[in-house]
N, C-alpha and C. Protein backbone atom coordinates (compact mmCIF):
# COMPACT_ATOMS: atom_id res chain seq x y z
N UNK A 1 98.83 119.58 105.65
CA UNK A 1 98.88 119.04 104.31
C UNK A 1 97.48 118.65 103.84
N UNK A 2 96.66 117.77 104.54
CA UNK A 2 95.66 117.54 104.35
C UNK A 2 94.77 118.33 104.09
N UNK A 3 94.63 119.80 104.48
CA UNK A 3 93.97 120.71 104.98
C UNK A 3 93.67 121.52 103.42
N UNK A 4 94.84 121.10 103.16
CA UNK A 4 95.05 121.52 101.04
C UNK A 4 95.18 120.95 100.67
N UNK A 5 95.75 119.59 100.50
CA UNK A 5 95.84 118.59 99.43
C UNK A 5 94.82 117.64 100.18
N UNK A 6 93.09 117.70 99.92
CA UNK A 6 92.31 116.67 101.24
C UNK A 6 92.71 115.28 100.51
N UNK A 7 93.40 114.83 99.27
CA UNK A 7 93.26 113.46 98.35
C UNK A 7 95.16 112.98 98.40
N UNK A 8 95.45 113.75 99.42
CA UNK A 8 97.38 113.74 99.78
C UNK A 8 97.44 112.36 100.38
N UNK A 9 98.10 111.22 100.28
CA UNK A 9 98.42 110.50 100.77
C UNK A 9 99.99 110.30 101.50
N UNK A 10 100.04 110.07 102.80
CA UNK A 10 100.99 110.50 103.61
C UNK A 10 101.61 109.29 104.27
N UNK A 11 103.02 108.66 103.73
CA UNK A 11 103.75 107.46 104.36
C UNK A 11 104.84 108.04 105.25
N UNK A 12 105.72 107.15 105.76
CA UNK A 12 106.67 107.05 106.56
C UNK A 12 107.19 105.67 106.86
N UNK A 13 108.50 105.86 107.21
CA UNK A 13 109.05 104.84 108.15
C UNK A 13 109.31 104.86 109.07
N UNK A 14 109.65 104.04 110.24
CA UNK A 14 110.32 103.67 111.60
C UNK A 14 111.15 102.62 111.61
N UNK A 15 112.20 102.75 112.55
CA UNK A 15 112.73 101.95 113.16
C UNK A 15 112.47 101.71 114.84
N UNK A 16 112.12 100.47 115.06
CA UNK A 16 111.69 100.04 116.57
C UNK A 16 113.18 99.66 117.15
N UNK A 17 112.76 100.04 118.76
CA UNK A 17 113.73 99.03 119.59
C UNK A 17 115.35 99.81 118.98
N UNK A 18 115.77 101.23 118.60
CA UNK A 18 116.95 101.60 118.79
C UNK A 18 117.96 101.81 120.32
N UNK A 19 118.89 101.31 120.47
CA UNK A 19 119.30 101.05 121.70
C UNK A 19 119.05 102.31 122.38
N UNK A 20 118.97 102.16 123.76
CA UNK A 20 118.17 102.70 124.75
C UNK A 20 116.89 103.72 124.11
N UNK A 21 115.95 103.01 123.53
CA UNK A 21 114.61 103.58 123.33
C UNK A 21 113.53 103.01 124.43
N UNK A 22 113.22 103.80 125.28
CA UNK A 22 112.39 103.69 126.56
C UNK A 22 110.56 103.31 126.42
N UNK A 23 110.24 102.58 126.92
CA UNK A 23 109.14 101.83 127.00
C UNK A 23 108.03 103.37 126.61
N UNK A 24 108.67 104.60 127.16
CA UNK A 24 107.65 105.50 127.15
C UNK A 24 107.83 106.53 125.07
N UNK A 25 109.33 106.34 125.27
CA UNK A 25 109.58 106.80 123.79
C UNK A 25 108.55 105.46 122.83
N UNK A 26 108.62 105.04 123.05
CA UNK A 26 107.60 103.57 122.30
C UNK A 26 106.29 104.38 121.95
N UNK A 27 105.40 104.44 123.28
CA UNK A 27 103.97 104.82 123.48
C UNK A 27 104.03 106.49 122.88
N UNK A 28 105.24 106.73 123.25
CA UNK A 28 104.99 108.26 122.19
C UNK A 28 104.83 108.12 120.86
N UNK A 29 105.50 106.70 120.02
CA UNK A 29 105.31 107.11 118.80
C UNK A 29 104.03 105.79 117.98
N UNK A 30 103.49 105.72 119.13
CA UNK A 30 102.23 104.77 118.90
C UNK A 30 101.00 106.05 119.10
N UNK A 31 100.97 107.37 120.08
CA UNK A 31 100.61 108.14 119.97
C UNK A 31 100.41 109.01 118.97
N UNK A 32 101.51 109.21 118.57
CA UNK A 32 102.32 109.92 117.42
C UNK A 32 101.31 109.40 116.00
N UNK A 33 101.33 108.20 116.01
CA UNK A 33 100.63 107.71 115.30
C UNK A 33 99.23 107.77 115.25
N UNK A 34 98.58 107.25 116.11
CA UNK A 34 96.85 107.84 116.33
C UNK A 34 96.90 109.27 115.90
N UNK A 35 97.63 110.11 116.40
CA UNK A 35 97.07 111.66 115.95
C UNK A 35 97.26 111.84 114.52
N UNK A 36 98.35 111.59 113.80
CA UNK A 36 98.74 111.85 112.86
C UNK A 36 97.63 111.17 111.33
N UNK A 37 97.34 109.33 111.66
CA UNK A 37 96.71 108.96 111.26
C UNK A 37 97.65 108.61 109.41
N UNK A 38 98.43 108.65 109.73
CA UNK A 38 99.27 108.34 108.24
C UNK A 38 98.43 107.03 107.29
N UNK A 39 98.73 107.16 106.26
CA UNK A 39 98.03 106.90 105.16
C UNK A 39 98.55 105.03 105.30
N UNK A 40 100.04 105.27 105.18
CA UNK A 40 100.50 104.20 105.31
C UNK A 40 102.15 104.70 106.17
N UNK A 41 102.37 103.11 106.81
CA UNK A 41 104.07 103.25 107.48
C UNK A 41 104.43 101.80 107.43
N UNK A 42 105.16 102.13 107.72
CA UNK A 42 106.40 100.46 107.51
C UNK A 42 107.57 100.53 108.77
N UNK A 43 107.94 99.65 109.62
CA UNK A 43 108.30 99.61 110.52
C UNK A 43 109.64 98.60 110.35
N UNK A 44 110.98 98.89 111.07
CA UNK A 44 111.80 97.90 110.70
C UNK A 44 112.02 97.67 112.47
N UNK A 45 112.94 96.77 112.68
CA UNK A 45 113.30 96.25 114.09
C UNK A 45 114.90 96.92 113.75
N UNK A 46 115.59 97.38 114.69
CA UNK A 46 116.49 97.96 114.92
C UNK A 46 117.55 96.83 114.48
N UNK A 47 118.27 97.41 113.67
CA UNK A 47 119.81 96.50 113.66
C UNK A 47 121.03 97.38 113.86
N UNK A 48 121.96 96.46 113.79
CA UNK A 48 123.26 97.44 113.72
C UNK A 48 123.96 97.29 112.53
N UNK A 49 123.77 98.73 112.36
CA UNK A 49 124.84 99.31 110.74
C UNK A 49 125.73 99.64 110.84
N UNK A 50 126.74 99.19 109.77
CA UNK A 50 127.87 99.23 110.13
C UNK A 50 128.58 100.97 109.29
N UNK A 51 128.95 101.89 110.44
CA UNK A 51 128.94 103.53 109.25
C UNK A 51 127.75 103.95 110.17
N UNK A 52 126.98 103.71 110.79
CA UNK A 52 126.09 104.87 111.61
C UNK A 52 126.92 104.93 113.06
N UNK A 53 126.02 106.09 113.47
CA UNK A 53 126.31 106.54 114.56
C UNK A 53 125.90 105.53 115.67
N UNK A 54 125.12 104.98 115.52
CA UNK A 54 124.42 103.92 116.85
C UNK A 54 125.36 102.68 116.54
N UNK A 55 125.36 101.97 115.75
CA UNK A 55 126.54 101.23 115.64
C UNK A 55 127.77 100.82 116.45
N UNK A 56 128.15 101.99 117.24
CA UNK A 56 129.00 102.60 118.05
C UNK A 56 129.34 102.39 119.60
N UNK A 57 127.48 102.09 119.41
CA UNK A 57 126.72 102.05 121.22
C UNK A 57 126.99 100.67 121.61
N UNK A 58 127.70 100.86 122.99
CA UNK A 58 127.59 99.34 123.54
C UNK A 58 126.34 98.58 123.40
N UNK A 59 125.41 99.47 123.78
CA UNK A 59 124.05 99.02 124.07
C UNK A 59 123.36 98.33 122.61
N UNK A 60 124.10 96.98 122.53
CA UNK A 60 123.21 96.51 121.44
C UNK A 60 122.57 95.19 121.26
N UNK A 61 121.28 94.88 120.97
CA UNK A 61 120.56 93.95 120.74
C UNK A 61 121.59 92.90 120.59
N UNK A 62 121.63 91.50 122.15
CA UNK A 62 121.98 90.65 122.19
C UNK A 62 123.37 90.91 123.37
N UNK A 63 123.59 92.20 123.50
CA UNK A 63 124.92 92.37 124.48
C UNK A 63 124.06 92.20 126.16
N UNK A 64 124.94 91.78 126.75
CA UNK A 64 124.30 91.72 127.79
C UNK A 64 123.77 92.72 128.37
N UNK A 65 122.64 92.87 129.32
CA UNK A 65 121.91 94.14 129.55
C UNK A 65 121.51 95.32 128.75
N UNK A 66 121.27 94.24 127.24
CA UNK A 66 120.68 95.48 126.26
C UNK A 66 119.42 95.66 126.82
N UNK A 67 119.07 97.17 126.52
CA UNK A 67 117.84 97.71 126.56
C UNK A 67 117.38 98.24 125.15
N UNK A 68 116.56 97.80 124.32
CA UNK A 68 115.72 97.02 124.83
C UNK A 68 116.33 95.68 124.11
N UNK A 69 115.57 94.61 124.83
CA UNK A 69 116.36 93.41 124.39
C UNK A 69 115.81 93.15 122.87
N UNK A 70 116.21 92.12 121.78
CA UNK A 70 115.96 91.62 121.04
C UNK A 70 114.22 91.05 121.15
N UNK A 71 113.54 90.54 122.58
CA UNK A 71 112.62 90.12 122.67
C UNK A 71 111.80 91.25 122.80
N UNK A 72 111.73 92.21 123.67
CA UNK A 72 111.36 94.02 123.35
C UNK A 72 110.86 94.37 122.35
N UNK A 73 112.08 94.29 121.15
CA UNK A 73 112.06 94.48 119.89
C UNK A 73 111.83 94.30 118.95
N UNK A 74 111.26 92.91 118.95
CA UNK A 74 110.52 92.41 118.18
C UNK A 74 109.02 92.76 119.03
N UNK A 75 108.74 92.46 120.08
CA UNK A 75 107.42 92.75 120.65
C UNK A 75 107.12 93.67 120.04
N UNK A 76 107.68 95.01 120.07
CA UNK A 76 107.49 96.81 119.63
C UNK A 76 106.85 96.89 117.92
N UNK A 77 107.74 95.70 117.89
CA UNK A 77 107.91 95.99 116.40
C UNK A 77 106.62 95.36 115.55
N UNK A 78 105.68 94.18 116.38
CA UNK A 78 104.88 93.74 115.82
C UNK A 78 103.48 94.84 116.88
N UNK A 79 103.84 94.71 117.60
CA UNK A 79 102.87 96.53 118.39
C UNK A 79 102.10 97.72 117.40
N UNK A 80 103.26 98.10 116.89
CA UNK A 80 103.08 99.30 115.71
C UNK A 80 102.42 99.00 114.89
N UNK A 81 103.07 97.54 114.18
CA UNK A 81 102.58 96.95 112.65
C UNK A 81 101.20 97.34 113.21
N UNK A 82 100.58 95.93 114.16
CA UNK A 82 99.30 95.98 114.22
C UNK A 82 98.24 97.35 114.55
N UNK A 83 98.92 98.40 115.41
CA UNK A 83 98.49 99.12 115.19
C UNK A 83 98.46 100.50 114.20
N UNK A 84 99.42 100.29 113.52
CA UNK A 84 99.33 100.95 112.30
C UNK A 84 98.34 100.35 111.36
N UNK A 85 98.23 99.01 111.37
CA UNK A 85 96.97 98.46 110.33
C UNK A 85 96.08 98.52 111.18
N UNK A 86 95.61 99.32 111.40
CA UNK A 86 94.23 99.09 111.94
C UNK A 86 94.16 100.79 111.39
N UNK A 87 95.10 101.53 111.70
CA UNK A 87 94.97 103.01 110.75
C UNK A 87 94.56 103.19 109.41
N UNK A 88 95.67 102.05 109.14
CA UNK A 88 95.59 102.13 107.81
C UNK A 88 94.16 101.07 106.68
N UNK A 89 93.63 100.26 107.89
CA UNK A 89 92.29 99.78 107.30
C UNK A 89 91.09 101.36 107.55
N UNK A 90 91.11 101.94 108.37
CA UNK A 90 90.19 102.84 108.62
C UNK A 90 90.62 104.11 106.85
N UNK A 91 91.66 104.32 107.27
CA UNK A 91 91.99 105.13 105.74
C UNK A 91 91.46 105.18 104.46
N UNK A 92 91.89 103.56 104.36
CA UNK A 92 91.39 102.89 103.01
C UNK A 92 89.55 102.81 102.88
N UNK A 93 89.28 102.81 104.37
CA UNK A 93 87.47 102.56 103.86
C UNK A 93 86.60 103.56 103.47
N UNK A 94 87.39 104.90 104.18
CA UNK A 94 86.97 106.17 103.64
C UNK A 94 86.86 106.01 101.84
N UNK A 95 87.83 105.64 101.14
CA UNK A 95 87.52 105.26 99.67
C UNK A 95 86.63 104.45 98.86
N UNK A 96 86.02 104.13 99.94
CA UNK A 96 84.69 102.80 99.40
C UNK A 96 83.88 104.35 98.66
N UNK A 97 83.35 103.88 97.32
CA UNK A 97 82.81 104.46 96.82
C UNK A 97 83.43 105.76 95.81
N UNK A 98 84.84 106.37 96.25
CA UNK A 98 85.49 106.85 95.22
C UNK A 98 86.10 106.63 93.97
N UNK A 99 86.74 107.56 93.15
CA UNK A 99 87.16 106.40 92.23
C UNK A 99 88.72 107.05 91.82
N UNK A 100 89.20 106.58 91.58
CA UNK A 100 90.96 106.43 91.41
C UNK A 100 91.37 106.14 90.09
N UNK A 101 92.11 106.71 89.79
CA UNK A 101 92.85 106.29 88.65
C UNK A 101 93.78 104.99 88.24
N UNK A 102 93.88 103.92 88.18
CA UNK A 102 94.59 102.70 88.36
C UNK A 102 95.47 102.35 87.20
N UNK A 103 96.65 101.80 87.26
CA UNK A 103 97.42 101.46 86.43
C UNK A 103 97.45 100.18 86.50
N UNK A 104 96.76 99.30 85.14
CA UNK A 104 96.75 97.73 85.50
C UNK A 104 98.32 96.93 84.95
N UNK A 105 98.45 96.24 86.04
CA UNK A 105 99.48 95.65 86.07
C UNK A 105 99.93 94.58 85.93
N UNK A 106 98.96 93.36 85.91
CA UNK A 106 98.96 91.73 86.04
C UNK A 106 97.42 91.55 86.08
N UNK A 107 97.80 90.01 85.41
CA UNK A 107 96.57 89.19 85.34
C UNK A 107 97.13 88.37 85.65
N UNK A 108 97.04 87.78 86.65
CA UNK A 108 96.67 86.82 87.57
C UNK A 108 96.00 85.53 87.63
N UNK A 109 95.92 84.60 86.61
CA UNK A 109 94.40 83.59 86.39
C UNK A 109 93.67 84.49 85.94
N UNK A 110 93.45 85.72 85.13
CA UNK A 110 91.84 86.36 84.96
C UNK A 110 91.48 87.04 85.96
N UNK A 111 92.50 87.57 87.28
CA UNK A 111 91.73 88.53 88.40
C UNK A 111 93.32 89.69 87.67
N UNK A 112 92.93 90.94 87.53
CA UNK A 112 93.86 91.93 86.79
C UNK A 112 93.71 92.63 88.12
N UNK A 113 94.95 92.79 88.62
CA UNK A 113 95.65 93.82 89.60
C UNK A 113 96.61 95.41 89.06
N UNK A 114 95.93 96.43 90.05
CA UNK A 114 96.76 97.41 89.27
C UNK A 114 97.56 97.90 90.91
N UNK A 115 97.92 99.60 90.68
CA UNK A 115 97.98 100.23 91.60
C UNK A 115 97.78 101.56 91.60
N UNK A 116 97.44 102.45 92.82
CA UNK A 116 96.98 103.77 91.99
C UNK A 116 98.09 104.95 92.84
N UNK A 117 98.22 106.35 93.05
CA UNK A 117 98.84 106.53 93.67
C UNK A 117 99.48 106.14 95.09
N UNK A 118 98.53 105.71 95.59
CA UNK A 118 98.91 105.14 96.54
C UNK A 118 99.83 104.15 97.34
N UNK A 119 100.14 103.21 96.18
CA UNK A 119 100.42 102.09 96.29
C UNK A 119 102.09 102.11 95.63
N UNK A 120 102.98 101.76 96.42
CA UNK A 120 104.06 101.78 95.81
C UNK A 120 104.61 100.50 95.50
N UNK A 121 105.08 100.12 94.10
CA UNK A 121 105.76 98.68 93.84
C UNK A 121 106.31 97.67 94.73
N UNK A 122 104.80 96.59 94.72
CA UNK A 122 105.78 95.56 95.66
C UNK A 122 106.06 96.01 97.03
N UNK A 123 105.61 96.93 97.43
CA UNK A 123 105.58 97.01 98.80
C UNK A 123 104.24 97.34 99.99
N UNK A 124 103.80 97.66 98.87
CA UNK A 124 102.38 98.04 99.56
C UNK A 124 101.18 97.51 99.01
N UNK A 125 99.65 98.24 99.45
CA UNK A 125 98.58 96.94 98.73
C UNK A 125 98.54 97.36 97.46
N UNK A 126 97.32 97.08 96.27
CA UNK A 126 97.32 96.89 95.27
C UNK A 126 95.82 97.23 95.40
N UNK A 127 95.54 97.26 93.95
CA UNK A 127 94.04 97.17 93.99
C UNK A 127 93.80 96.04 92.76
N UNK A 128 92.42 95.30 93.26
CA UNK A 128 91.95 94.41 92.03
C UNK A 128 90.66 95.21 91.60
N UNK A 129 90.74 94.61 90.37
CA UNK A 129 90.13 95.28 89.43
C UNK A 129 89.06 94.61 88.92
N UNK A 130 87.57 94.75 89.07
CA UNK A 130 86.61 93.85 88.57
C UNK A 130 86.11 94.80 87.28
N UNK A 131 85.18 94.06 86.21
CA UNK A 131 84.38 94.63 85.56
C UNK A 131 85.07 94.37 84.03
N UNK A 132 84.82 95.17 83.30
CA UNK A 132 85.32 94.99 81.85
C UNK A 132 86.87 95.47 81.95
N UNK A 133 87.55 94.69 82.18
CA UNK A 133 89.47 94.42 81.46
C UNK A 133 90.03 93.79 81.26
N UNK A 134 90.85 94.12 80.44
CA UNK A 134 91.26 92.74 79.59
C UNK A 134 92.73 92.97 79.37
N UNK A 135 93.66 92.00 78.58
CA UNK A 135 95.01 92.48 78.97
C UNK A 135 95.53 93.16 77.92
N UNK A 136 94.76 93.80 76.76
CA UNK A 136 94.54 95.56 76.17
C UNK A 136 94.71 96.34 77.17
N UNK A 137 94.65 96.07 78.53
CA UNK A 137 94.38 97.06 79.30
C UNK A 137 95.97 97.41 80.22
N UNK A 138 96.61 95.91 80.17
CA UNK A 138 97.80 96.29 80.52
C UNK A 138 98.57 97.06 80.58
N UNK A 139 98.99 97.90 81.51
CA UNK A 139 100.25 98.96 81.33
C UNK A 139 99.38 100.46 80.88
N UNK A 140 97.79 99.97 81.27
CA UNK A 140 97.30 101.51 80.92
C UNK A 140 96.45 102.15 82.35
N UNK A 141 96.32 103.33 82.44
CA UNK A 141 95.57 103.86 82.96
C UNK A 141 94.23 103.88 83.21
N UNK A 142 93.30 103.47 83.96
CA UNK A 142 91.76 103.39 84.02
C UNK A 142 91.39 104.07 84.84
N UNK A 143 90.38 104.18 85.20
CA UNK A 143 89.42 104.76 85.96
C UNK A 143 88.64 103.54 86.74
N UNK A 144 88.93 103.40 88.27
CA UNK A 144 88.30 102.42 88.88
C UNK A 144 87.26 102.79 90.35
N UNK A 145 86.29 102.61 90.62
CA UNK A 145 85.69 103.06 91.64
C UNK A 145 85.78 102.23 92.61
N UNK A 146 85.90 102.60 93.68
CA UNK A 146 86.50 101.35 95.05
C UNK A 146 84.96 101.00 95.49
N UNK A 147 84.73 99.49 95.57
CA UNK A 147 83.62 98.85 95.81
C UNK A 147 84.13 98.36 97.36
N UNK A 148 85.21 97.85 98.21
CA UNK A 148 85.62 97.01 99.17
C UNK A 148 87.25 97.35 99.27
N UNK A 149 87.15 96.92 100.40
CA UNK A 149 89.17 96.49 101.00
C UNK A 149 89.12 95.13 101.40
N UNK A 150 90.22 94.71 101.69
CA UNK A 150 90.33 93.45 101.88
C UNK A 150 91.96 93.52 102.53
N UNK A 151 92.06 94.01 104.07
CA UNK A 151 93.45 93.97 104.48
C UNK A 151 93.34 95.64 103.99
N UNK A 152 94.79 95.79 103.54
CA UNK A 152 94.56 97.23 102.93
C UNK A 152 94.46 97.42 101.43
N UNK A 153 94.37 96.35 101.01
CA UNK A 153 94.49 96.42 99.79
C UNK A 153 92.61 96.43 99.40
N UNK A 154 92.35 97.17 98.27
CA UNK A 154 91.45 97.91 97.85
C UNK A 154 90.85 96.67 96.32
N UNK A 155 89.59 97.10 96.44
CA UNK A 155 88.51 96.12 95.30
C UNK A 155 87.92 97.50 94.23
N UNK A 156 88.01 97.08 92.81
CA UNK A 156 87.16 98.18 92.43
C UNK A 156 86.76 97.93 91.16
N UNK A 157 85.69 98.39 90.90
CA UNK A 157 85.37 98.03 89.45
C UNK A 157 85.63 99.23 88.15
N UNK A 158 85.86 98.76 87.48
CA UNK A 158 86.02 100.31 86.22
C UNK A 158 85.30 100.72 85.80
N UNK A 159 85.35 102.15 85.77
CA UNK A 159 83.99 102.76 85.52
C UNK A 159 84.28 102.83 83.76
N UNK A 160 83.21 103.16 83.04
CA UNK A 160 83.03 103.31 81.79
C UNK A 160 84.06 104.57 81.71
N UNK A 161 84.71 103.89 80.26
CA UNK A 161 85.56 105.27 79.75
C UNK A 161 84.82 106.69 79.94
N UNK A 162 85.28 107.58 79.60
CA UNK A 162 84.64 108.86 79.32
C UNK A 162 84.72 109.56 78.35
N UNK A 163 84.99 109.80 77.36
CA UNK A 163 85.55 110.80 76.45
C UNK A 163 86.48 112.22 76.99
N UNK A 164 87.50 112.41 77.00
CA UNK A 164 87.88 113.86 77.12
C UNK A 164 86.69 114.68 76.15
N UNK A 165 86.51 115.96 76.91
CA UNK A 165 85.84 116.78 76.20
C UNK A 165 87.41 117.74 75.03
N UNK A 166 86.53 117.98 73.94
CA UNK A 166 87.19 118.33 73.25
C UNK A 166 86.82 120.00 72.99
C-alpha cells in the first residue's frame, strides 16, 4: 500500500487476552506490529459477547483456570498500547515539516484544534493550530504545516492561503 499510496495512512484494531491466546500468539502480534509499523491501532481487552462464537468457551476471564487470566489481560493489553505508541510517535515525526490539509474544529480559550485525514472524531489525536485563525475559520479547510507532536497528536502553523490557479 505504501509502496503507491507513500501519504496512505493505515489503522486497525485488536482485541487482547481472547481465551486461550498463548503468551507466544501475544509476541506474534507485538511483532506483527514492529514490521508492519501501522499509522495508528487501538486495542480492546477481551470480553465476553453475548452472540459470538467465543462467548461459548468455558475458558473465560474470571472462570477458574482461565488462560489468560483477567490479570494477563490487562498486562497484554497495556503491552501493545505502549508499544504501539511508541510506533505511532515515530510515524507522526516523519511529518514535522509537511503540510496537511486541516479541518478546524474548536477553539478552545483561543488555542483552535482541527483534524486532518488522519485523525478520526474523538478518537484519535488532533492537531493544534498556531498562526493566523480565527473562528471564520471554523468548519473550514486550511492548509497547516506540522511544526511538533506532542504524544501523537500533531502542532502546526497555517501556511498562507494560496490562490487556486485559474
Amino acid at each position: 500500500i505504501r509502496s503507491r499510496l507513500p501519504h496512505s495512512y493505515i489503522r486497525s484494531s485488536f482485541i487482547v487476552g481472547h481465551p486461550y491466546e498463548s503468551a507466544r500468539e501475544f509476541r506474534g502480534l507485538l511483532e506483527f506490529l514492529t514490521q508492519v509499523q501501522l499509522d495508528r491501532a487501538v486495542f480492546f481487552p477481551y470480553s465476553r459477547e453475548p452472540g459470538t462464537v467465543s462467548a461459548k468457551y468455558r475458558n473465560q476471564p474470571g472462570s477458574t483456570g482461565c488462560h489468560p487470566s483477567r490479570r494477563v489481560i490487562s498486562r497484554r493489553y497495556e503491552m501493545a498500547r505502549k508499544h504501539q505508541f511508541a510506533i505511532e510517535r515515530r510515524q507522526s515525526r516523519r511529518l514535522i515539516g509537511e503540510t496537511l490539509e486541516v479541518i478546524v474544529e474548536e477553539n478552545r480559550y483561543g488555542i483552535y484544534y482541527g483534524r486532518s485525514y488522519r485523525d478520526a472524531p474523538e478518537i484519535e489525536g488532533r492537531v493544534r493550530i498556531t498562526g493566523p485563525v480565527n473562528d471564520s475559520d471554523l468548519g473550514e479547510f486550511i492548509t497547516v504545516r506540522v511544526t511538533a507532536i506532542k504524544g501523537i497528536d500533531l502542532t502546526g502553523r497555517r501556511e498562507r492561503s494560496r490562490p487556486f490557479p485559474t
